[in-house]
Protein backbone atom coordinates (compact mmCIF):
# COMPACT_ATOMS: atom_id res chain seq x y z
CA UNK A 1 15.14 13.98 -26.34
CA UNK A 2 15.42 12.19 -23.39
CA UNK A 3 18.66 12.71 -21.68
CA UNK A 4 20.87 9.77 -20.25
CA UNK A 5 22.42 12.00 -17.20
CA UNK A 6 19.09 13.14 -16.27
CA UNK A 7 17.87 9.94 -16.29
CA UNK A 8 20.56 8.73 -13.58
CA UNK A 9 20.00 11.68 -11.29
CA UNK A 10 16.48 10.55 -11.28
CA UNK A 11 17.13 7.29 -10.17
CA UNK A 12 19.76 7.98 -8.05
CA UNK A 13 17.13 9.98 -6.11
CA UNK A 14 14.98 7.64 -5.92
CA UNK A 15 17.08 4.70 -4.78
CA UNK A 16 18.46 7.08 -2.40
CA UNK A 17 14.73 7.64 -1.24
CA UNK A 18 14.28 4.47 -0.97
CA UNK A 19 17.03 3.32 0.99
CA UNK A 20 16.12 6.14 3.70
CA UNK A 21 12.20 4.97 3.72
CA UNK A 22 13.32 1.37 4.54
CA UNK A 23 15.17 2.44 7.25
CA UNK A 24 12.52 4.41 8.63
CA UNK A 25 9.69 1.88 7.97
CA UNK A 26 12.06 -0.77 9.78
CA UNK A 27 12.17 1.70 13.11
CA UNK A 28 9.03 2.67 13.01
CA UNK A 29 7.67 -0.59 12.78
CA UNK A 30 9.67 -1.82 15.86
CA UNK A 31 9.22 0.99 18.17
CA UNK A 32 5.53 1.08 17.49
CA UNK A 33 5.31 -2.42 18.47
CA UNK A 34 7.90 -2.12 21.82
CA UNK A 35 5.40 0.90 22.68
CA UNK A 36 2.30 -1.29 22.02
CA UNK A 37 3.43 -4.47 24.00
CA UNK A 38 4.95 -1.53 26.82
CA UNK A 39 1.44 -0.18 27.22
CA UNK A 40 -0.07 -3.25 26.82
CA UNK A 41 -2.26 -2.56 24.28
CA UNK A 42 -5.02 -5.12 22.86
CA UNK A 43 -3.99 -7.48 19.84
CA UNK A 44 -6.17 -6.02 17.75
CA UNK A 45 -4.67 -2.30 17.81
CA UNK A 46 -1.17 -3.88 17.58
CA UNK A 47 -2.21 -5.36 14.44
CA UNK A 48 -4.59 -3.68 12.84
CA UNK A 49 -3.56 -0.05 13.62
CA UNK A 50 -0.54 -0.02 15.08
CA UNK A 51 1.50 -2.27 13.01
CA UNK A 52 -0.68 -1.04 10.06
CA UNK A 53 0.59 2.05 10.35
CA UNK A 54 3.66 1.39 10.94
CA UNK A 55 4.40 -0.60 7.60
CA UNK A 56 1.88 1.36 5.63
CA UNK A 57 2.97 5.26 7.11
CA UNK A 58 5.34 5.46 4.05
CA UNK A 59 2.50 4.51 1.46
CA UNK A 60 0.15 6.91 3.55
CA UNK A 61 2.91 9.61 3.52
CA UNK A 62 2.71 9.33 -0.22
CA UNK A 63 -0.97 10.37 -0.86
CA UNK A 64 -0.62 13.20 1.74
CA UNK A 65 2.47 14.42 -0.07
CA UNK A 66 1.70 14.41 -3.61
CA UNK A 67 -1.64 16.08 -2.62
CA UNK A 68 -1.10 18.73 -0.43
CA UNK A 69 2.77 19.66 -2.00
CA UNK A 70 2.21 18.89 -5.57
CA UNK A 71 -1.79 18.62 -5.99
CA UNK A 72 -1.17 15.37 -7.62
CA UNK A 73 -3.65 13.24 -6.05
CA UNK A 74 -3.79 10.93 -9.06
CA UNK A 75 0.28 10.02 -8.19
CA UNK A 76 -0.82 8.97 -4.33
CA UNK A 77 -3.17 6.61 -5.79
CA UNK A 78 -1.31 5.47 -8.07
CA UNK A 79 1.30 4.76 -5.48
CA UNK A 80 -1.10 3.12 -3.02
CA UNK A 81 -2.64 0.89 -5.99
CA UNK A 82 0.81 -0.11 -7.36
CA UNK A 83 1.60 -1.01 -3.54
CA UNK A 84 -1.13 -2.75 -3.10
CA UNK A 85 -0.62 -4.96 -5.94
CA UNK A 86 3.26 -5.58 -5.31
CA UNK A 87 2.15 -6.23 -1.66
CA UNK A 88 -0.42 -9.21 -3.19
CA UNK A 89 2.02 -10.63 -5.87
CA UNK A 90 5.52 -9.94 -4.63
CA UNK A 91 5.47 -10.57 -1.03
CA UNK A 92 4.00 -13.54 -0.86
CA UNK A 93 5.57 -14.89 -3.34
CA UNK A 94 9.20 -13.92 -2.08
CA UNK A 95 7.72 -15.62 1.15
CA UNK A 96 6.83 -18.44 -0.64
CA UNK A 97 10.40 -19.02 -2.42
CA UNK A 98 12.13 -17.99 1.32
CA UNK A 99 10.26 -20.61 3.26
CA UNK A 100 9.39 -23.28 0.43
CA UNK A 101 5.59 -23.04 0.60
CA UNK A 102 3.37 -20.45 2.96
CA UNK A 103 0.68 -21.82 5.43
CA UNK A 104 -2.65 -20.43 4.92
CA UNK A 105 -6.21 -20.88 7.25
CA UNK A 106 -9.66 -20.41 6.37
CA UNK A 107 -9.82 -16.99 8.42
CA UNK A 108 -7.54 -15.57 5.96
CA UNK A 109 -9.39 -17.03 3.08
CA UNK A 110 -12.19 -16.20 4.15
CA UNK A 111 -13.09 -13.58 6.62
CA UNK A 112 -9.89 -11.54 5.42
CA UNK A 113 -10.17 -12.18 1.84
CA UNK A 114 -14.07 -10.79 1.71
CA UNK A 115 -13.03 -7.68 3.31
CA UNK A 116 -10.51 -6.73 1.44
CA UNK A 117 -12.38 -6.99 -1.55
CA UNK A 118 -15.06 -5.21 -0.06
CA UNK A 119 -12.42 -2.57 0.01
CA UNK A 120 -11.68 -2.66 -3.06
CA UNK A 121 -14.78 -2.13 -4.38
CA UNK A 122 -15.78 0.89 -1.93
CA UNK A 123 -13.05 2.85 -2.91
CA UNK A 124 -13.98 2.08 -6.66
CA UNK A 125 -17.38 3.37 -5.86
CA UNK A 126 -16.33 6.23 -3.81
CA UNK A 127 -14.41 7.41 -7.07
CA UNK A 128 -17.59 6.44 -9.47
CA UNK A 129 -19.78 8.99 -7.29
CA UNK A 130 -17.06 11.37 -7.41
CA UNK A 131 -17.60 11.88 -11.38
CA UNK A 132 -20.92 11.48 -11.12
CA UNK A 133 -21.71 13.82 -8.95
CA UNK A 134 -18.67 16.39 -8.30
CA UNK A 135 -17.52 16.14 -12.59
CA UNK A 136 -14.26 18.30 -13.41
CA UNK A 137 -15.35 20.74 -15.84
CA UNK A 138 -14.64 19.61 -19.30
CA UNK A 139 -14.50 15.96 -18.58
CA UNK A 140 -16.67 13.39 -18.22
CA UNK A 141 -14.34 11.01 -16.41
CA UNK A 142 -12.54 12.82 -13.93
CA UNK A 143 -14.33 14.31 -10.80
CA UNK A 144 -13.43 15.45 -7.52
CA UNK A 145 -13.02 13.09 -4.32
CA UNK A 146 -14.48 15.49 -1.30
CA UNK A 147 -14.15 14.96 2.22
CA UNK A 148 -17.82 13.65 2.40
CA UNK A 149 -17.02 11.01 0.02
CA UNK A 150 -13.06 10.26 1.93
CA UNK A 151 -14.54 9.66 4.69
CA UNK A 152 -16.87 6.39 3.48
CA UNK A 153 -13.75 4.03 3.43
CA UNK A 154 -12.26 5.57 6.48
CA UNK A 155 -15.45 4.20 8.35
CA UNK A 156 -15.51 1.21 6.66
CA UNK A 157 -12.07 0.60 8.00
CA UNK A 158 -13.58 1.40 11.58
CA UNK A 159 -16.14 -1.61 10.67
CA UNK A 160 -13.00 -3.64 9.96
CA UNK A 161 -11.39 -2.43 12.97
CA UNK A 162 -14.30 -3.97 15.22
CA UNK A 163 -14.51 -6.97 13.36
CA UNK A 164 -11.18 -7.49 14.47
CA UNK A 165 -11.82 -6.95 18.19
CA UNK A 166 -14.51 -9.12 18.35
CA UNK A 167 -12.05 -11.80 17.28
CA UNK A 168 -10.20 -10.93 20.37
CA UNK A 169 -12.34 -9.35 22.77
CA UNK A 170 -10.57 -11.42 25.41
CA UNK A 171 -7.35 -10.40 25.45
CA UNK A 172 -5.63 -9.30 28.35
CA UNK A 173 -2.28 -7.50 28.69
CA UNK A 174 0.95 -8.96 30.28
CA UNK A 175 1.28 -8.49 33.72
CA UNK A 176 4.34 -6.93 33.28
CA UNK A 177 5.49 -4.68 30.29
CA UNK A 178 8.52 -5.65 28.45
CA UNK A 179 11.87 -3.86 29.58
CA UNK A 180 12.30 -0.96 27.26
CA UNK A 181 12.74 2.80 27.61
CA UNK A 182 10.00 4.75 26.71
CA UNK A 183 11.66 7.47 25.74
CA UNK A 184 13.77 6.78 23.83
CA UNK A 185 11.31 4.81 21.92
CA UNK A 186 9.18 7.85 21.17
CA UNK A 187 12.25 9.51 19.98
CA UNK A 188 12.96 6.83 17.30
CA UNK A 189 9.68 6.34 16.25
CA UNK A 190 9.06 10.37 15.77
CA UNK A 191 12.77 10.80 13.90
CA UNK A 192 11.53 7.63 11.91
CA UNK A 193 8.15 9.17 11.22
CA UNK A 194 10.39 12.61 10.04
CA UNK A 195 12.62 10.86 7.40
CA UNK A 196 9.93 8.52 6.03
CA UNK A 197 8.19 12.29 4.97
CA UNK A 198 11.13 13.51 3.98
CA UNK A 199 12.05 10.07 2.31
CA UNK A 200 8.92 10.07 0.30
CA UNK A 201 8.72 13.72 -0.49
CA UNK A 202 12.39 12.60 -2.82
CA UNK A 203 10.66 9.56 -4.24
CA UNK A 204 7.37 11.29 -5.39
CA UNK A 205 10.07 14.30 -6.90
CA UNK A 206 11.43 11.33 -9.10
CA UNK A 207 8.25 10.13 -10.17
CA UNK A 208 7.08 13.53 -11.11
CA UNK A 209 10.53 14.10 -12.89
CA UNK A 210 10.15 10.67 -14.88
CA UNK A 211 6.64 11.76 -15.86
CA UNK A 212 7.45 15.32 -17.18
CA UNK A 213 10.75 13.55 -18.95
CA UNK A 214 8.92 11.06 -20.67
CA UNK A 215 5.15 12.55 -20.84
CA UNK A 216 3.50 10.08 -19.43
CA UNK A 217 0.58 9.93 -16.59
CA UNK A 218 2.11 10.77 -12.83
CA UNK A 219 -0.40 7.42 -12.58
CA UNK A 220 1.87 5.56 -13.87
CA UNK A 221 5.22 6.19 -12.09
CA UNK A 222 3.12 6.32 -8.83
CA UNK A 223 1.94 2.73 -9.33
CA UNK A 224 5.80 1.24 -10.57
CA UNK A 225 8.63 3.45 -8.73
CA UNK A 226 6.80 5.13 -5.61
CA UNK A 227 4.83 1.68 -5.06
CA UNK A 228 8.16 -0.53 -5.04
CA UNK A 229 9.67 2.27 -3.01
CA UNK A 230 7.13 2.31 -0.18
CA UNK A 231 6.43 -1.44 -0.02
CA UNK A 232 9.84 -2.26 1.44
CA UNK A 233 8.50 -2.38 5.16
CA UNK A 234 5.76 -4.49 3.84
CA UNK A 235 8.14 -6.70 2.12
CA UNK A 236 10.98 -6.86 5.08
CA UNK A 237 8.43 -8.03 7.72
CA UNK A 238 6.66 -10.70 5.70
CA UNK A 239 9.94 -12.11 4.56
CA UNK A 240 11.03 -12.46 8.30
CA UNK A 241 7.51 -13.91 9.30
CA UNK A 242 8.35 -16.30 6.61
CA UNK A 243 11.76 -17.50 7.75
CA UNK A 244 10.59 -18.28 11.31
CA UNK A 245 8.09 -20.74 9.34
CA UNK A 246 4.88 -17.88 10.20
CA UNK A 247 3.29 -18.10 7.12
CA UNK A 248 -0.18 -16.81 8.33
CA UNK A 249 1.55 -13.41 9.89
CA UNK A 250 3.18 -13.29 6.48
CA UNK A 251 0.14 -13.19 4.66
CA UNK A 252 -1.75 -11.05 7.59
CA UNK A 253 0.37 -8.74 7.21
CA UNK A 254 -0.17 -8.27 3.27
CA UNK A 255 -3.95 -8.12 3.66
CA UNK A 256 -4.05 -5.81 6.55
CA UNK A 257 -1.29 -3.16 5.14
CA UNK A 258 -3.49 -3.44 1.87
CA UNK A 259 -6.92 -2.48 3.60
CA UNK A 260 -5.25 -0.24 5.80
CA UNK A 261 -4.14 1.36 2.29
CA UNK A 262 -7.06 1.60 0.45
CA UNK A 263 -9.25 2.33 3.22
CA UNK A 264 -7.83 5.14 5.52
CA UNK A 265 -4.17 6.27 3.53
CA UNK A 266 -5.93 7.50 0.00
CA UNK A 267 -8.56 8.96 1.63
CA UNK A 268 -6.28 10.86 3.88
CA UNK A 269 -4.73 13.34 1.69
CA UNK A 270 -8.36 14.35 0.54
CA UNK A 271 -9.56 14.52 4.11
CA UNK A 272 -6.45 16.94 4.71
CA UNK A 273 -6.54 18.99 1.31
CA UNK A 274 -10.71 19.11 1.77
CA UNK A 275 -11.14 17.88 -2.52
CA UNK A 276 -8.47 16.29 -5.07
CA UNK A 277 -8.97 15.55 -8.77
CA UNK A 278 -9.09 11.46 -9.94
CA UNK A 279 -9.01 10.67 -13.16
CA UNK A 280 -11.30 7.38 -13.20
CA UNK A 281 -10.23 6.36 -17.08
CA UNK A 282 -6.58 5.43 -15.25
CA UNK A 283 -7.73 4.54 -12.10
CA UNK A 284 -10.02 1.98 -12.71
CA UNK A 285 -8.22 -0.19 -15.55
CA UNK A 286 -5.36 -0.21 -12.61
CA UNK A 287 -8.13 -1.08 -9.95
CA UNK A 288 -9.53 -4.04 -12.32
CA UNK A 289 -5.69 -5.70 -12.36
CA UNK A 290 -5.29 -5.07 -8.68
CA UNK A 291 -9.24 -7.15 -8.38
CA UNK A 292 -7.73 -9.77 -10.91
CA UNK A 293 -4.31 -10.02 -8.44
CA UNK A 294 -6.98 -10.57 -5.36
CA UNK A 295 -8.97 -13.08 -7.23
CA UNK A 296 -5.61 -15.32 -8.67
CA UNK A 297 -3.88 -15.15 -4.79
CA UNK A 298 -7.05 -16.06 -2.97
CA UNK A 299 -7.72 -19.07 -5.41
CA UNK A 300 -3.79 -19.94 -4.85
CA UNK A 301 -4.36 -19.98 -0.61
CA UNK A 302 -7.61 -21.83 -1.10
CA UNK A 303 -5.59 -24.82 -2.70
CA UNK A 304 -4.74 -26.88 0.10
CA UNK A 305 -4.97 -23.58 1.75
CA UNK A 306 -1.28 -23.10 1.14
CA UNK A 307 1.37 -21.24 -1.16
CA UNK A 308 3.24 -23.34 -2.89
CA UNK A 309 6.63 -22.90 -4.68
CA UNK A 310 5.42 -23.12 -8.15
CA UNK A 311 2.26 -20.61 -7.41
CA UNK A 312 4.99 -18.60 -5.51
CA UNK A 313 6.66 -18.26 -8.79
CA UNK A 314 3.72 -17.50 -11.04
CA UNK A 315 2.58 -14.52 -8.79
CA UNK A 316 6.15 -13.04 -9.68
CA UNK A 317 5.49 -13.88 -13.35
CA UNK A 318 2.24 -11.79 -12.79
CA UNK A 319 4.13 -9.13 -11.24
CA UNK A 320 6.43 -9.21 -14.63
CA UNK A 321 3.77 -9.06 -16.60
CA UNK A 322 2.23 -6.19 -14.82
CA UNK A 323 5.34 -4.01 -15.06
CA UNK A 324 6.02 -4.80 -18.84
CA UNK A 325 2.10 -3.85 -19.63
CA UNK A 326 3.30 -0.56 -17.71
CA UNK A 327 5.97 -0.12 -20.19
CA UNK A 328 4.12 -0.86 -22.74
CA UNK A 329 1.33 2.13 -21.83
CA UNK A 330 4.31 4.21 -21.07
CA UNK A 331 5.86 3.90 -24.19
CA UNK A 332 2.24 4.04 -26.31
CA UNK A 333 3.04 0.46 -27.32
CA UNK A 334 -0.97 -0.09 -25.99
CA UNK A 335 -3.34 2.20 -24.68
CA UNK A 336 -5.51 0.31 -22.33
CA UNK A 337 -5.64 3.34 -19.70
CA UNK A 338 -6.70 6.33 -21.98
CA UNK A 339 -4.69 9.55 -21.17
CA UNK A 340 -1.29 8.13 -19.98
């Protein structure tokens, strides 16, 4: 029987987590971008590594620490799939509400859009040639992810990388740096860096003491309480784009945390462990929503290429619907994904 007290000391710890993971993400994310203007860095590694990192290093923490501490590789993606698909439905739609309707362009649309569903599908391939050709023994559908096989997306992210500096192969750094202390910046950004590991290490503890409570798939808690835990710096820096009326950074932002996710931060535990289990029966039902959430957002920019208020509030219906088709596989109400 499930018990009420245990229950709260589960959540506790994982709103605790929480709350210490958006702090971290928050001063990580601005001391990597003081350091990056200080050393005067090109646009495209402040934005497509550096703040990358810096909003996704909690989601990235995740897969490394339910891999190497727990051997629950199934949890990080989980995590980084739930994440990805609060990051397209959530965010923007928060953005949306905050700032009325959200400017789009046709370099999001388009040149943004069709490489983060090239994502997408990699790392659903990289997982299909994991069962076919590394198979768990005793099942069909789970296999294991090697480091051969991590390190396809990773490069593909490299490819994305030079797209981007093509864009901007012009740039040229400020004459002179902006006034901070360099120091001390590296100080914040490695204590930062320290409780956002720490931070995350709590939250995955509370998934994996809602799974064994209930017994359900670590899958599932990865993609509901971990993912909503770790998208917070995602969420605070879109929402502030929004309010100074940046719409495009808003939606940047989503779409370059999200490939940043897929691409380099799932792939990273396995490239540190050297092989981790996925069960492709859960992973690619959740994969297929987080395709469907790309499609319905991209078709919603493409309009007038804008966001408006009522498509702000149907991607957070979505979102609803998402969570209560969780609870429903939780609970055994459907079974959609086989095994949870």
């Amino acid at each position: 029987m499930v018990s009420a007290l245990h229950v709260a000391e589960l959540s506790g710890l994982a709103l605790v987590s929480t709350a210490f993971i958006w702090w971290g993400g928050e001063t990580l994310e601005k001391t990597s971008d003081k350091l990056a203007s200080y050393y005067g860095l090109p646009l495209v590694v402040q934005g497509a590594l550096i703040a990358a990192l810096g909003s996704s290093f909690p989601e990235l923490s995740t897969t490394v620490v339910a891999t190497l501490l727990h051997g629950e590789f199934d949890l990080g993606v989980g995590a980084i799939v739930g994440s990805a698909i609060f990051n397209l439905l959530v965010i923007p739609a928060l953005s949306g509400i905050v700032g009325d309707e959200i400017e789009s362009n046709r370099d999001i649309v388009y040149k943004e859009a069709q490489f983060y569903m090239v994502a997408v599908s990699a790392l659903i391939i990289v997982f299909a040639m994991a069962v076919i050709y590394n198979p768990t023994d005793g099942d069909a559908l789970r296999g294991n992810v090697t480091r051969p096989l991590a390190a396809v997306p990773v490069l593909l992210y490299g490819v994305y990388v030079f797209i981007q500096y093509a864009d901007v192969a012009d740039h040229e750094a400020e004459a002179e740096p902006p006034d901070v202390s360099p120091g001390k910046q590296w100080g914040l950004l490695l204590v930062s860096l320290v409780v956002i590991a720490i931070a995350v290490e709590g939250l995955v503890d509370a998934a994996l003491g809602f799974r064994d409570l209930f017994g359900t798939s670590s899958f599932l808690w990865g993609v509901t309480i971990v993912a909503a835990g770790t998208s917070l710096p995602d969420a605070i820096v879109s929402l502030r784009a929004a309010q100074d009326e940046r719409g495009v950074a808003s939606i940047a932002n989503v779409l370059g945390s999200n490939t940043f996710d897929l691409l380099v931060a799932i792939p990273a535990g396995v490239l540190i462990a050297g092989t981790a289990a996925v069960n492709f029966q859960v992973a690619v039902p959740l994969m297929g929503f987080l395709t469907l959430a790309t499609i319905v957002v991209f078709a919603f920019l493409r309009t007038g290429l804008k966001l408006s208020l009522l498509e702000s509030y149907t991607l957070l219906v979505v979102y609803v619907l998402f969570v209560a088709w969780m609870v429903l596989e939780t609970i055994s109400v459907t079974n959609v994904i086989p095994g949870t």
